[in-house]
Protein backbone atom coordinates (compact mmCIF):
# COMPACT_ATOMS: atom_id res chain seq x y z
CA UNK A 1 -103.71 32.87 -48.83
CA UNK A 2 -100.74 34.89 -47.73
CA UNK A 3 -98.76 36.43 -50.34
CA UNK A 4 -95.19 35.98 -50.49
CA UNK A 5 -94.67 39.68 -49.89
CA UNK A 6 -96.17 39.10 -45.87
CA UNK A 7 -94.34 36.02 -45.82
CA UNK A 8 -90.82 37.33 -46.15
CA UNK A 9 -91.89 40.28 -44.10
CA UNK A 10 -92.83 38.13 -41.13
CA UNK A 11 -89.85 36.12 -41.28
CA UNK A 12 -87.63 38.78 -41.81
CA UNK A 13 -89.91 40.49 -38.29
CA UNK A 14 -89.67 37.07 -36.66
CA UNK A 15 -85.64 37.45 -37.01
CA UNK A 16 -85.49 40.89 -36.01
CA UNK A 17 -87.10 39.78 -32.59
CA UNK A 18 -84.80 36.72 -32.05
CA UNK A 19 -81.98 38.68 -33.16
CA UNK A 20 -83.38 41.42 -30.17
CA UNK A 21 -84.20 38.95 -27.63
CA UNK A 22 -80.35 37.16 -28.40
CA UNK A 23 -78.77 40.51 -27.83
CA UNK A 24 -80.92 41.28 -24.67
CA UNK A 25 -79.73 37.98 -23.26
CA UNK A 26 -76.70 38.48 -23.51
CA UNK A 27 -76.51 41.83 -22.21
CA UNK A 28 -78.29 40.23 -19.12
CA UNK A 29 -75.96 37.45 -18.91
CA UNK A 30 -73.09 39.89 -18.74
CA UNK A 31 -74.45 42.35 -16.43
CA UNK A 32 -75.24 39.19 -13.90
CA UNK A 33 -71.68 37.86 -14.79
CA UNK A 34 -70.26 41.14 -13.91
CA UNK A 35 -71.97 41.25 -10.82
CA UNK A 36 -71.15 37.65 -9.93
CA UNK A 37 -67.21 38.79 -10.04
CA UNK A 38 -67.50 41.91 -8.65
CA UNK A 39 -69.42 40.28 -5.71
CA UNK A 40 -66.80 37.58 -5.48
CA UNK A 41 -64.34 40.16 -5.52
CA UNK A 42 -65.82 42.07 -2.39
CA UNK A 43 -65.52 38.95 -0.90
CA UNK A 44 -62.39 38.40 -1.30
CA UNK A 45 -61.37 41.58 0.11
CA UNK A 46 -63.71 40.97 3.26
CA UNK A 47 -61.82 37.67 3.79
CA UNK A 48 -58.11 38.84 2.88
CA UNK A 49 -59.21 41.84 5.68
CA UNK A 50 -60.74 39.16 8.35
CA UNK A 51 -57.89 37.30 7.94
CA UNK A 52 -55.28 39.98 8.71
CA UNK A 53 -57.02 41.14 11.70
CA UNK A 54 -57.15 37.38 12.91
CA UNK A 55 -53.49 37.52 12.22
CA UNK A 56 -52.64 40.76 14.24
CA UNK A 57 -54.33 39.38 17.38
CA UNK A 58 -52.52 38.36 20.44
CA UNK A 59 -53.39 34.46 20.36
CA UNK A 60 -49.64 33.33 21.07
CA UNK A 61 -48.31 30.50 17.78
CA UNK A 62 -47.82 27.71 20.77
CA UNK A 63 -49.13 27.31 24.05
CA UNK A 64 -46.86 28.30 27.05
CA UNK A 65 -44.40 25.64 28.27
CA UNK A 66 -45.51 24.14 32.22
CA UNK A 67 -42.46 25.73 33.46
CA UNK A 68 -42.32 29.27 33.74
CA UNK A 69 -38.17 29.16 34.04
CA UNK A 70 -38.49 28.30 30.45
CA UNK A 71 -40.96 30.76 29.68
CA UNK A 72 -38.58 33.74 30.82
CA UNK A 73 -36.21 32.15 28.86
CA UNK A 74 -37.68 31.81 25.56
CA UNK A 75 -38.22 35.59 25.75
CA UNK A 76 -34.90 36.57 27.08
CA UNK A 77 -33.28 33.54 24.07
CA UNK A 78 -35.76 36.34 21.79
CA UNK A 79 -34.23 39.36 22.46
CA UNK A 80 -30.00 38.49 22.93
CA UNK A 81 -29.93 35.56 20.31
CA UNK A 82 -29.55 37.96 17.32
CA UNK A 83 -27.14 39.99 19.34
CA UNK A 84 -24.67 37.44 19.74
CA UNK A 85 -25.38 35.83 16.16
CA UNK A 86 -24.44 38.84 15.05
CA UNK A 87 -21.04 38.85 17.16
CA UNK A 88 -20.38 35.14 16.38
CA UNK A 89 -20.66 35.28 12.72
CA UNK A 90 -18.60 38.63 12.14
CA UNK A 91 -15.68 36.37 12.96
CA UNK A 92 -14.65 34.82 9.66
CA UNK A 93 -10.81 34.71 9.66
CA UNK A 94 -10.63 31.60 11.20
CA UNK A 95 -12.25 29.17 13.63
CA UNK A 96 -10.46 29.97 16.20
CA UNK A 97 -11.54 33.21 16.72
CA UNK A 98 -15.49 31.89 16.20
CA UNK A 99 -14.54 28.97 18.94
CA UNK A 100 -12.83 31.31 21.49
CA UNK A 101 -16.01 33.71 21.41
CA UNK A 102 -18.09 30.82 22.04
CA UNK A 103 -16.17 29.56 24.98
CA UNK A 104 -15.70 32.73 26.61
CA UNK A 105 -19.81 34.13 26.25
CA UNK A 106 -20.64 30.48 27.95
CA UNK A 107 -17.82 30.75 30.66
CA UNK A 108 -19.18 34.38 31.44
CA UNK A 109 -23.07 33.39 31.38
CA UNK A 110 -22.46 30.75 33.58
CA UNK A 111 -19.65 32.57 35.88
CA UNK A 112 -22.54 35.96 35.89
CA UNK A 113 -25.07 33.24 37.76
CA UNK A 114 -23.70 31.67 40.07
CA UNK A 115 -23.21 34.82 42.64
CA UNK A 116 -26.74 35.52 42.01
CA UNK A 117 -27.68 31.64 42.67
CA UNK A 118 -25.78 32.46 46.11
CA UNK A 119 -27.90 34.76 47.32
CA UNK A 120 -30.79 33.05 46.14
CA UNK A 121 -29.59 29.66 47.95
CA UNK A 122 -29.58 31.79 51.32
CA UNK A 123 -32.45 30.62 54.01
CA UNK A 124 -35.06 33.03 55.67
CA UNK A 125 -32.88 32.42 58.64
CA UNK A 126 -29.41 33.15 57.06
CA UNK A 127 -31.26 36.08 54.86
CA UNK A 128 -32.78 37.74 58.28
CA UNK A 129 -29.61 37.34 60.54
CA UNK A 130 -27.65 38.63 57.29
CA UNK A 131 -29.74 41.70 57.50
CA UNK A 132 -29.78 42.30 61.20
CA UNK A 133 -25.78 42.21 60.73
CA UNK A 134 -26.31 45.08 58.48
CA UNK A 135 -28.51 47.17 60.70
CA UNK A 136 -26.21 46.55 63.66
CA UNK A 137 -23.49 47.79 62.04
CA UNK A 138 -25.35 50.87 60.84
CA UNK A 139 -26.54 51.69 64.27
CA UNK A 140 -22.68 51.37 65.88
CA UNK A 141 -21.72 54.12 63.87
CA UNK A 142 -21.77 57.18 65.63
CA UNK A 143 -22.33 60.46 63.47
CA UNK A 144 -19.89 63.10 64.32
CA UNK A 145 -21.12 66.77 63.79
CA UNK A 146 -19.82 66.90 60.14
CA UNK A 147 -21.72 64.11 59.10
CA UNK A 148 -24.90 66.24 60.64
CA UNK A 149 -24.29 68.98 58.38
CA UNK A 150 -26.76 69.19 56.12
CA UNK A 151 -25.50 71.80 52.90
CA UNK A 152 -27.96 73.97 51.63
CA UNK A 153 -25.27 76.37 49.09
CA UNK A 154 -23.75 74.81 46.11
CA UNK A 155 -20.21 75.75 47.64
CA UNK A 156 -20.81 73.81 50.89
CA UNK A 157 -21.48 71.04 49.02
CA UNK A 158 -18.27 68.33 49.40
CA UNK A 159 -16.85 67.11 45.88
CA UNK A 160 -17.58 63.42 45.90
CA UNK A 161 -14.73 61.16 45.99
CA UNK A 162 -14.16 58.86 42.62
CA UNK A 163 -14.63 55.20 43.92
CA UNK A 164 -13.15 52.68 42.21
CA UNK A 165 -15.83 50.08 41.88
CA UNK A 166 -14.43 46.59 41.35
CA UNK A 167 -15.77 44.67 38.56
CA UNK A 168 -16.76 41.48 39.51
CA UNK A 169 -14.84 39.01 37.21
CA UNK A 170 -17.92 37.75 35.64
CA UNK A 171 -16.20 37.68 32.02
CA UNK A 172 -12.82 36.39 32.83
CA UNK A 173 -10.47 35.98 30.22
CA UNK A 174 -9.63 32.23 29.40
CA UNK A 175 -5.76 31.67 28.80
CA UNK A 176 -4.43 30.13 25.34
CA UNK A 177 -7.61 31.40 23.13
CA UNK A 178 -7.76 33.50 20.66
CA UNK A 179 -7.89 37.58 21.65
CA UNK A 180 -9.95 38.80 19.28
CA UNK A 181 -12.73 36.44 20.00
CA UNK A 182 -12.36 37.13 23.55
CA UNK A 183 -12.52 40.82 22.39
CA UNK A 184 -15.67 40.05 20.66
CA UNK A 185 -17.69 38.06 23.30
CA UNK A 186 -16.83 40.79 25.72
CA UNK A 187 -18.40 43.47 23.78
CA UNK A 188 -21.32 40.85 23.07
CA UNK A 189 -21.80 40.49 26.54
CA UNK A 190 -22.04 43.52 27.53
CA UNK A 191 -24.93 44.15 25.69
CA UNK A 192 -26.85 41.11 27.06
CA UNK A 193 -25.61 40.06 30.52
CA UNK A 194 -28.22 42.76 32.00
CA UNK A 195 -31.26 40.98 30.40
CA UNK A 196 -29.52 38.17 31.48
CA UNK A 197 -29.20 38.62 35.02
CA UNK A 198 -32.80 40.05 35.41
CA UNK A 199 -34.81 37.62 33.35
CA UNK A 200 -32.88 34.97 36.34
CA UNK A 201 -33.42 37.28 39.39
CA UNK A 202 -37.27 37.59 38.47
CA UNK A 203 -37.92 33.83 39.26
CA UNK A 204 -38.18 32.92 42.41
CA UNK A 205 -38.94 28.90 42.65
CA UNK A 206 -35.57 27.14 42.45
CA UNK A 207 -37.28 24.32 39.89
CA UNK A 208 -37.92 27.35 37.63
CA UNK A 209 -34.08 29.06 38.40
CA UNK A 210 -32.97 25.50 37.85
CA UNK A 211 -34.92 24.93 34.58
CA UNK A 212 -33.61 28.03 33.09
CA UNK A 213 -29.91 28.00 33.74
CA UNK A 214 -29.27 24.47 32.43
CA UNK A 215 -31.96 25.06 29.25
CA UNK A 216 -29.75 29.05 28.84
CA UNK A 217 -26.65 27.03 28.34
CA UNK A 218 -27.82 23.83 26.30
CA UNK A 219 -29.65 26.30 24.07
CA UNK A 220 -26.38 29.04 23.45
CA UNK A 221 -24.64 25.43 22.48
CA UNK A 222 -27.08 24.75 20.17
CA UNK A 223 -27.17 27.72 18.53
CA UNK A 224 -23.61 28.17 18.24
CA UNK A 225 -23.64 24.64 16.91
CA UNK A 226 -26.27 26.19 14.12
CA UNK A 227 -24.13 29.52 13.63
CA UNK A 228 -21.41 27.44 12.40
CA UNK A 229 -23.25 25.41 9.97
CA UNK A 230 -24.72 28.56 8.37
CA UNK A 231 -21.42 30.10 8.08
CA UNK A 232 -19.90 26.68 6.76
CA UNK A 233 -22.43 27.46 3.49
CA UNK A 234 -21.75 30.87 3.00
CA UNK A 235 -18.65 31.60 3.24
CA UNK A 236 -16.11 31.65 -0.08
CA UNK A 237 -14.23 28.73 -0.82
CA UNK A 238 -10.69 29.16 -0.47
CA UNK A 239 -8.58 29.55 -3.74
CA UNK A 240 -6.28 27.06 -4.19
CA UNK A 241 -3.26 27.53 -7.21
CA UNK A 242 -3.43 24.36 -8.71
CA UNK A 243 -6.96 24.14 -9.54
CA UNK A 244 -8.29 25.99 -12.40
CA UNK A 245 -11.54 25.11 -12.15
CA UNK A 246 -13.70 23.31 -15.23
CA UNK A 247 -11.27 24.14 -18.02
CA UNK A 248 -10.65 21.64 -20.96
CA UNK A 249 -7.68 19.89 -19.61
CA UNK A 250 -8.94 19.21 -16.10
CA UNK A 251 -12.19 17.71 -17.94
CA UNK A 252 -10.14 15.82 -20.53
CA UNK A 253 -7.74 14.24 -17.45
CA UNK A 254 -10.49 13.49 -15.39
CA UNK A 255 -12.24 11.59 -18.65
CA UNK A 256 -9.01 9.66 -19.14
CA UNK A 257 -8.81 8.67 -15.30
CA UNK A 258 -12.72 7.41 -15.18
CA UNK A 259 -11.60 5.28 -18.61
CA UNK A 260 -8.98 3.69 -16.74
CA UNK A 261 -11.18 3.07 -13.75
């Protein structure tokens, strides 16, 4: 017979374990449970890392277009879009302005070409007997002594003369439109009609030349186009003196002519 003494001390023992083994457990399950997240968070940062390095590789977004004329251009269209974006939409007086800059940076793209198409149209035969033109006329020129003179001192040397170079008339002005978007595309161009000229002069197949000049102009239209719509949202709506916006007659007239209606 067990008294009740040993009974209510074994029961009260037999609690004492549970009560150890429940708070054992649950330190376990919170030390794996902390592990779990701090495992998961390791691996987050592993894959946040892997994918930023994947990201800052040179794997281009598209693949290259069959035509290298439009290759060139998509990297010139890169680097002298956001120049004359930035030309086209600083012109916010009026249209006019927006629509003479546009005319006058397409006239001069197209007017900056065609010499260099010229020279490119030229034969091996026309190219050769071009250059043997050049070298006979060198040769016929017969050096007098002066031009032998070779100065060694600083005062022998002969002040060069100032040659007036003329510009070739690449930007031309185009009569009746507006000055100060002429004024505008001028400065534009000047700041991309070198890029221009040698992304053109670097191809060599006339498909590719071809390619690129009509894709350069069809693309400035098309952006211009898009310039225009963006400035179309942003800029201010013009004030006009009889509107007064949603004020409590305007809403009480306009009530009183959807009644009638």
């Amino acid at each position: 017979m067990i008294n009740r003494d040993e009974f209510l001390t074994e029961i009260k023992e037999e609690q004492r374990l549970r009560s150890l083994v429940r708070t054992l457990l649950e330190r376990y399950l919170k030390e794996k449970d902390s592990k779990e997240k701090l495992q998961e968070k390791r691996l987050r940062s592993v894959i946040r890392q892997m994918i930023a390095e994947a990201a800052k590789t040179d794997v281009p977004d598209a693949q290259p277009h069959n035509n290298t004329g439009i290759n060139i251009l998509e990297d010139l269209l890169r680097n002298i879009i956001p120049t004359i974006e930035e030309g086209y939409k600083a012109l916010t007086s009026n249209k006019k302005q927006r629509t003479s800059f546009r005319a006058h940076i397409l006239n001069a793209i197209e007017n900056t070409l065609k010499p260099v198409e010229v020279v490119a149209d030229l034969d091996d035969d026309e190219a050769e007997a071009a250059a043997d033109l050049e070298e006979e006329i060198t040769l016929d020129v017969e050096e007098s002594e002066e031009d032998k003179f070779i100065p060694v001192r600083d005062i022998d040397v002969p002040e060069e003369e100032e040659v007036a170079e003329e510009e070739e008339a690449s930007f031309a002005e185009i009569e009746g439109m507006d000055e100060t978007g002429r004024n505008f595309a001028s400065n534009t161009f000047n700041k991309v009609e070198k890029q221009t000229i040698d992304a053109y002069e670097s191809l060599a197949n006339q498909a590719d030349r071809d390619m690129f000049y009509d894709y350069l102009l069809t693309n400035l239209k098309l952006y211009f186009d898009k310039f225009e719509d963006e400035l179309k949202v942003n800029l201010p709506e013009p004030a006009s003196p009889n509107y007064d916006g949603d004020t409590p007659e305007n809403l009480n007239l306009e009530n009183e002519l959807n009644q009638n209606i």
